[in-house]
Structures are given as C-alpha cells and as structure tokens.
C-alpha atoms as a PDB file:
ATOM      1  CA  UNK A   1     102.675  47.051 -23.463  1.00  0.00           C
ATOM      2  CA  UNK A   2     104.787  44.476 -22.421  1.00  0.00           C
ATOM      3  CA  UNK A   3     105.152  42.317 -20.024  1.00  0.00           C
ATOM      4  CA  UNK A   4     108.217  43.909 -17.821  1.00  0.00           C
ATOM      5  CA  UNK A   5     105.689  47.573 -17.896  1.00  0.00           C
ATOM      6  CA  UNK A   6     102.577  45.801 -17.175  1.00  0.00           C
ATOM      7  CA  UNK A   7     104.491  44.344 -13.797  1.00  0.00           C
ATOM      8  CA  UNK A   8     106.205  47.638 -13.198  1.00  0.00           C
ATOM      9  CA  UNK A   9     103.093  48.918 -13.027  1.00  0.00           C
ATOM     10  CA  UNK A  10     101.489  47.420 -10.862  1.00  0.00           C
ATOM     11  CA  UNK A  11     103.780  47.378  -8.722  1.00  0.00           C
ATOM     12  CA  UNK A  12     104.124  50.975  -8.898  1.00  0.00           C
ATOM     13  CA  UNK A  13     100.013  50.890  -8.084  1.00  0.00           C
ATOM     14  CA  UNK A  14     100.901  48.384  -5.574  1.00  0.00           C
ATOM     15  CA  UNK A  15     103.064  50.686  -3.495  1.00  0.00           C
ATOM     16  CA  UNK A  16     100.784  53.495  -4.111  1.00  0.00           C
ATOM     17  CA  UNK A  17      98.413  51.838  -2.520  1.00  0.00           C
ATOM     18  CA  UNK A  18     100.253  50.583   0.408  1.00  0.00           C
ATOM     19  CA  UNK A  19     101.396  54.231   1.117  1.00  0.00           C
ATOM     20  CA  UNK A  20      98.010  55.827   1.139  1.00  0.00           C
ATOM     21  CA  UNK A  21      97.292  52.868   3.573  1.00  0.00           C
ATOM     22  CA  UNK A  22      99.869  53.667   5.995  1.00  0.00           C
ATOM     23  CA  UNK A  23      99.164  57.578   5.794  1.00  0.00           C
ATOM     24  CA  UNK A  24      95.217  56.747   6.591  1.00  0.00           C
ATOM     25  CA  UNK A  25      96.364  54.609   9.544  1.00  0.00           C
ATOM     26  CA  UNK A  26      98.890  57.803  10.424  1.00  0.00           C
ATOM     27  CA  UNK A  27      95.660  60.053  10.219  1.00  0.00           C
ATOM     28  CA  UNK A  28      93.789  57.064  12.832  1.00  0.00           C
ATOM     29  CA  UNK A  29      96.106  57.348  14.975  1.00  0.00           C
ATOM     30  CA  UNK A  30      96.625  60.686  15.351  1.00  0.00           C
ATOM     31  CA  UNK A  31      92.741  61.107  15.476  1.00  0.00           C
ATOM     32  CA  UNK A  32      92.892  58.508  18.430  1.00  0.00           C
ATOM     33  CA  UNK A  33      95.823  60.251  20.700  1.00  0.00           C
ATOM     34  CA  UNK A  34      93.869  63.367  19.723  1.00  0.00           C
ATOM     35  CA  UNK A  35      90.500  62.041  21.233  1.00  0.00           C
ATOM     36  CA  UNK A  36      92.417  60.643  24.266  1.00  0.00           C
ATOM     37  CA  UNK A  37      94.243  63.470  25.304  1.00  0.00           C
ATOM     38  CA  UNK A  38      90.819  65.079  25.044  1.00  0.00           C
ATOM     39  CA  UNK A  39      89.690  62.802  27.424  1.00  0.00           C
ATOM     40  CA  UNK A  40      92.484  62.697  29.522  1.00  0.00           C
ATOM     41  CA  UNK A  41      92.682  58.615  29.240  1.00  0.00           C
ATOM     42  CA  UNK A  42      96.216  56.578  29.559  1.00  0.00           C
ATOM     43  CA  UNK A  43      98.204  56.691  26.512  1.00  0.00           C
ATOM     44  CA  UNK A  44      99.704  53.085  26.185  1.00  0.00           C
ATOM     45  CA  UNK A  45     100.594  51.989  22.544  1.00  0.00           C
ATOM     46  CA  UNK A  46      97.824  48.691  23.156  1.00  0.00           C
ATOM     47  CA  UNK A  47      95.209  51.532  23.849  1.00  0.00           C
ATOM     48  CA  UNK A  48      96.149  53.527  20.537  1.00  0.00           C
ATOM     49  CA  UNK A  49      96.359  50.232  18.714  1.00  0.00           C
ATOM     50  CA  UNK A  50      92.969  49.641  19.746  1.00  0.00           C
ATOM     51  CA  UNK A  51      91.089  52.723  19.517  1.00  0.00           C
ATOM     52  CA  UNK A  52      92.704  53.601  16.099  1.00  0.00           C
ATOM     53  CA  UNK A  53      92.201  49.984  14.893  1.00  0.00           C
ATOM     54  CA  UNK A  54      95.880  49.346  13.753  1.00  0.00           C
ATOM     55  CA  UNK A  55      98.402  46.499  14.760  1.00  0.00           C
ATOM     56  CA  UNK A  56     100.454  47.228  17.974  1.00  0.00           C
ATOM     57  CA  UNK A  57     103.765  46.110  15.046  1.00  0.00           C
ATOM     58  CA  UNK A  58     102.733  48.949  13.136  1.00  0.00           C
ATOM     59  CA  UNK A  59     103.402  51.684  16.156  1.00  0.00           C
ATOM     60  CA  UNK A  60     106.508  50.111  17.146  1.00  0.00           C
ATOM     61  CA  UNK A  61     107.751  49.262  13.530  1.00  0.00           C
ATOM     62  CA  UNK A  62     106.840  52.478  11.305  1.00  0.00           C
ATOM     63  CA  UNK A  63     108.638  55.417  12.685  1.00  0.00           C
ATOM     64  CA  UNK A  64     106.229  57.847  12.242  1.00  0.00           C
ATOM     65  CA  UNK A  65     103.733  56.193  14.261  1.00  0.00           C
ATOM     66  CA  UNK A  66     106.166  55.458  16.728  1.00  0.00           C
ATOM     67  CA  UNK A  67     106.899  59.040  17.281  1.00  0.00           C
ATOM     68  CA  UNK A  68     103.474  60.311  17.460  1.00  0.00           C
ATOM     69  CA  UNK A  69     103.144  57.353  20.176  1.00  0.00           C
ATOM     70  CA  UNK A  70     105.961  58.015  21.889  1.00  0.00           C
ATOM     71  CA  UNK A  71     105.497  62.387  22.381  1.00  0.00           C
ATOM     72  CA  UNK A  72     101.651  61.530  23.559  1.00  0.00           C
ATOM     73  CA  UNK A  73     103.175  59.370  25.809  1.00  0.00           C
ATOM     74  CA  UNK A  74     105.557  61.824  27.077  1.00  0.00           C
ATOM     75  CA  UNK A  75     103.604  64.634  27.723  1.00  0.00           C
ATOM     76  CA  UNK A  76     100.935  62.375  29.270  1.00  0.00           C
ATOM     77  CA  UNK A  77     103.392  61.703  31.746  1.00  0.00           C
ATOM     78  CA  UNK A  78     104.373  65.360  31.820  1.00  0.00           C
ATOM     79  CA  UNK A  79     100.814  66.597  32.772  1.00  0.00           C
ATOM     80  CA  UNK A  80     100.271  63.661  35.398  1.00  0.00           C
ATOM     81  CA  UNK A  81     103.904  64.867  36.728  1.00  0.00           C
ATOM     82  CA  UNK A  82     102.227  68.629  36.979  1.00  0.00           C
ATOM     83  CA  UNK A  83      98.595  67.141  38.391  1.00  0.00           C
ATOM     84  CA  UNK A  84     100.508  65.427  40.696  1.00  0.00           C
ATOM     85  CA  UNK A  85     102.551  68.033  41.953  1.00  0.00           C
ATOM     86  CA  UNK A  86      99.300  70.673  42.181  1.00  0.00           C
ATOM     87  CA  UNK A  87      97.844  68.168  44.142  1.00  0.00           C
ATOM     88  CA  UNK A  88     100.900  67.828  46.681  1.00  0.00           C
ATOM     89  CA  UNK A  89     101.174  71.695  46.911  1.00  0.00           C
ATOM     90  CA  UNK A  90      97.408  71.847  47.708  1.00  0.00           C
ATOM     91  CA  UNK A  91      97.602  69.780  50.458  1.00  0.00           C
ATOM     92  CA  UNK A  92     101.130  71.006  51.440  1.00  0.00           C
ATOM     93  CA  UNK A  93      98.984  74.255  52.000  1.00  0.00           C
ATOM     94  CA  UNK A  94      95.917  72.778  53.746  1.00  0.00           C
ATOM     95  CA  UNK A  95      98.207  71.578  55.921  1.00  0.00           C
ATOM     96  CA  UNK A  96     100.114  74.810  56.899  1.00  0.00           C
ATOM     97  CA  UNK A  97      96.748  76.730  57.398  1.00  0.00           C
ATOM     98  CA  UNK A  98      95.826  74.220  59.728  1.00  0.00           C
ATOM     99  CA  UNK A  99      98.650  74.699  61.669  1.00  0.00           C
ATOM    100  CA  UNK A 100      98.429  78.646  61.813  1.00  0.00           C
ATOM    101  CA  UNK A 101      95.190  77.848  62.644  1.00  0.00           C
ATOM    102  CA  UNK A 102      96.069  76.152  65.413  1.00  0.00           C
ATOM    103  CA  UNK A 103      98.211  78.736  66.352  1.00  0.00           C
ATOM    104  CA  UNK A 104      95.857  81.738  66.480  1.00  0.00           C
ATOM    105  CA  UNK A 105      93.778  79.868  68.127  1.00  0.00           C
ATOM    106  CA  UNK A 106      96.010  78.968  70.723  1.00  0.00           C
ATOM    107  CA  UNK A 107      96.591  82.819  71.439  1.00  0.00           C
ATOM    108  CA  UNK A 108      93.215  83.810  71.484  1.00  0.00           C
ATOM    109  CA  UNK A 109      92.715  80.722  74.385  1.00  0.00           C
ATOM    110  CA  UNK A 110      96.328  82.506  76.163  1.00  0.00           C
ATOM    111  CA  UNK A 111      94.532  85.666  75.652  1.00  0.00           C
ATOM    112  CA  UNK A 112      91.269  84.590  77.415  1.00  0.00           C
ATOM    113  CA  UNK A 113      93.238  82.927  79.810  1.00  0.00           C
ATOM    114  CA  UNK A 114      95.135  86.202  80.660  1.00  0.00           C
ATOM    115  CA  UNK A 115      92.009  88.120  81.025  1.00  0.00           C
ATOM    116  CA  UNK A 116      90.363  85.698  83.291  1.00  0.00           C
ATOM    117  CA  UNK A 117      93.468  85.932  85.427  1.00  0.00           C
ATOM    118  CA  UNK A 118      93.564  89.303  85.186  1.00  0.00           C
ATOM    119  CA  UNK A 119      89.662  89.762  86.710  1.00  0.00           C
ATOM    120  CA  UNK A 120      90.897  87.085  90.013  1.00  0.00           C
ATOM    121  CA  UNK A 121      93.709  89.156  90.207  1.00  0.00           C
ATOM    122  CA  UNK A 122      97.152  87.149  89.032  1.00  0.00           C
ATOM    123  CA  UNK A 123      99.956  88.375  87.338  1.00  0.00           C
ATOM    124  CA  UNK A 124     100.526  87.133  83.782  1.00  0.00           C
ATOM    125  CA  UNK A 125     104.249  86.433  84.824  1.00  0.00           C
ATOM    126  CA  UNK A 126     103.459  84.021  86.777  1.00  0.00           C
ATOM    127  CA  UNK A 127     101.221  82.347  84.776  1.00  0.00           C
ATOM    128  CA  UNK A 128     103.076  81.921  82.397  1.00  0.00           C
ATOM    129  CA  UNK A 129     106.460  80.522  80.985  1.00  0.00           C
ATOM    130  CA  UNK A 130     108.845  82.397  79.184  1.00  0.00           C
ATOM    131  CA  UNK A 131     107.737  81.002  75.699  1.00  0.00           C
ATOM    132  CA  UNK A 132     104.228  82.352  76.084  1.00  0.00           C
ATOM    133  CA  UNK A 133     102.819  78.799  77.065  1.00  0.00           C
ATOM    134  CA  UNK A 134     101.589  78.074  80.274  1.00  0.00           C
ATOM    135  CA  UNK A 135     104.373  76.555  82.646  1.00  0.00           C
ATOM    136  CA  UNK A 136     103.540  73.097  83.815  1.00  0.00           C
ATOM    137  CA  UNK A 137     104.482  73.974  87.251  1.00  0.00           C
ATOM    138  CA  UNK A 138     101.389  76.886  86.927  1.00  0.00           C
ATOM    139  CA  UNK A 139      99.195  73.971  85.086  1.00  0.00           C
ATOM    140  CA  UNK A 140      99.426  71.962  87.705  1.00  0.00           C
ATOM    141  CA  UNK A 141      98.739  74.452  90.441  1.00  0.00           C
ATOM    142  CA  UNK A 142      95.919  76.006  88.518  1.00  0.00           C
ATOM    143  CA  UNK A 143      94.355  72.497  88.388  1.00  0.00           C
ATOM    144  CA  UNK A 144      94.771  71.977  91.811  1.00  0.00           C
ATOM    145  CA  UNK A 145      93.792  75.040  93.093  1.00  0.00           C
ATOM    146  CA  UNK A 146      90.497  74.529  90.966  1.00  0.00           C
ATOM    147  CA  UNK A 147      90.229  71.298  92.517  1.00  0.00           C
ATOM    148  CA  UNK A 148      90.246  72.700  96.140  1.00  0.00           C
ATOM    149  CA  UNK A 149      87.711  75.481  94.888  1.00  0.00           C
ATOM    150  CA  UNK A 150      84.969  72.865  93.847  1.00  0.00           C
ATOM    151  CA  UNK A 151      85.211  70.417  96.944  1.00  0.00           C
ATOM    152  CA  UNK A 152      85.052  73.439  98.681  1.00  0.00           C
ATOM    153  CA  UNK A 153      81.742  74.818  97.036  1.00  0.00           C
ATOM    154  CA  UNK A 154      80.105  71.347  96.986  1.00  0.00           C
ATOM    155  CA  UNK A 155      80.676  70.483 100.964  1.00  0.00           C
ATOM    156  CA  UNK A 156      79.809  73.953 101.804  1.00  0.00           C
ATOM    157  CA  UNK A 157      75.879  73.471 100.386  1.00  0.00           C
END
C-alpha cells in the first residue's frame, strides 16, 4: 500500500466517522424535542442544545438539525396558539353565563315583585316601564311610600 491509499483511507475512515457522529447527535436531538414535547417544556434551540448535549452552531449550521429545531418550534407555538385560544373561549363563556344568569335572575326578582303587587292590589302597568324594568318614577314612589309605611308603624306603637 502506498502512501497516497494509506491517506485516502483514512480519510475515507475519517469522514465515516464524522458522519456517524453527526447522525448520533441527529438521533439526540430528536430524542430531546421528543422528551420535551412530552413534557410540554419551551422549545428554544439553547434548551435542545442543552438537553441533547450538542453545540447551539451545530442546530443553526447543519440543516437537518435546523429543521427538526425549527418544526418543534413551530408547532410549539401552534399548540400554545390553540391553549391560548381554549382558554379565551372558556372564559368568553363563563362570562356569558354569568350574564344570563343575571338575567333570569332578574325576572324571577320582576316576577316576585309582580306577585307581591299583585296580593296589595297594583296593577303591573303601572309598576312597571315599558322595557319590563321598573320605572324610576315607580322606584322612587315605591320607596317612598315604604318610607311613610314604617314611620307610620313605628310612631303608632
């Protein structure tokens, strides 16, 4: 063997070697976006280059790296997109059963309201506006007239 195949061939072992390298540090990293997503933890290229024990160079430098980085990073930011937005609709919805909440309750209080005025004797009409609320006009005579009915009681006694 001479000396031009002796170098050839180790360079040819050389690069061997340097590719099975870079494919075990592929397989690393893939193991460590694998275990993150898992664990639902920020994908940043410093995280991967520290939980898969490779230089931050190598996942911006070798392409494949760089696009396994890059589509972990992407539908991270996908799902938090979609978490966020569940979380807006749930509270979007808390929200609006609070307010027919509100509501219904606010008609069973007209309601009771009616039927107490209907036992003293008053006419709904007049209690009421035409929206279904209480006028303030009636409020304020209702109040007053309630007013008059306890000093009444109380210096009567």
């Amino acid at each position: 063997m001479s000396n031009t195949d002796a170098g050839a061939a180790r360079t040819a072992a050389a690069n061997h070697a340097r590719q099975q390298s870079t494919r075990d540090k592929l397989q690393r990293i893939d193991t460590a976006l694998r275990s993150m997503r898992r664990e639902r933890t920020t994908v940043t290229y410093a995280a991967v280059a520290a939980r898969a024990g490779v230089s931050r160079t190598l996942l911006y430098q070798n392409t494949d790296a760089k696009n396994l980085v890059a589509t972990a990073i992407e539908a991270t930011g996908d799902r938090s997109r979609r978490d966020r937005a569940t979380h807006d609709a749930n509270v979007e919805a808390s929200w609006q059963q609070r307010a027919i909440n509100a509501e219904d309750a606010a008609k069973a209080a007209y309601a009771e309201i009616d039927t107490q005025g209907a036992v003293r004797g008053d006419a709904p009409a007049a209690r009421r506006g035409r929206s279904g609320t209480p006028s303030p006009a009636t409020r304020s005579t209702s109040m007053a007239s309630a007013r008059r009915s306890s000093c009444n009681s109380s210096t009567r006694g």
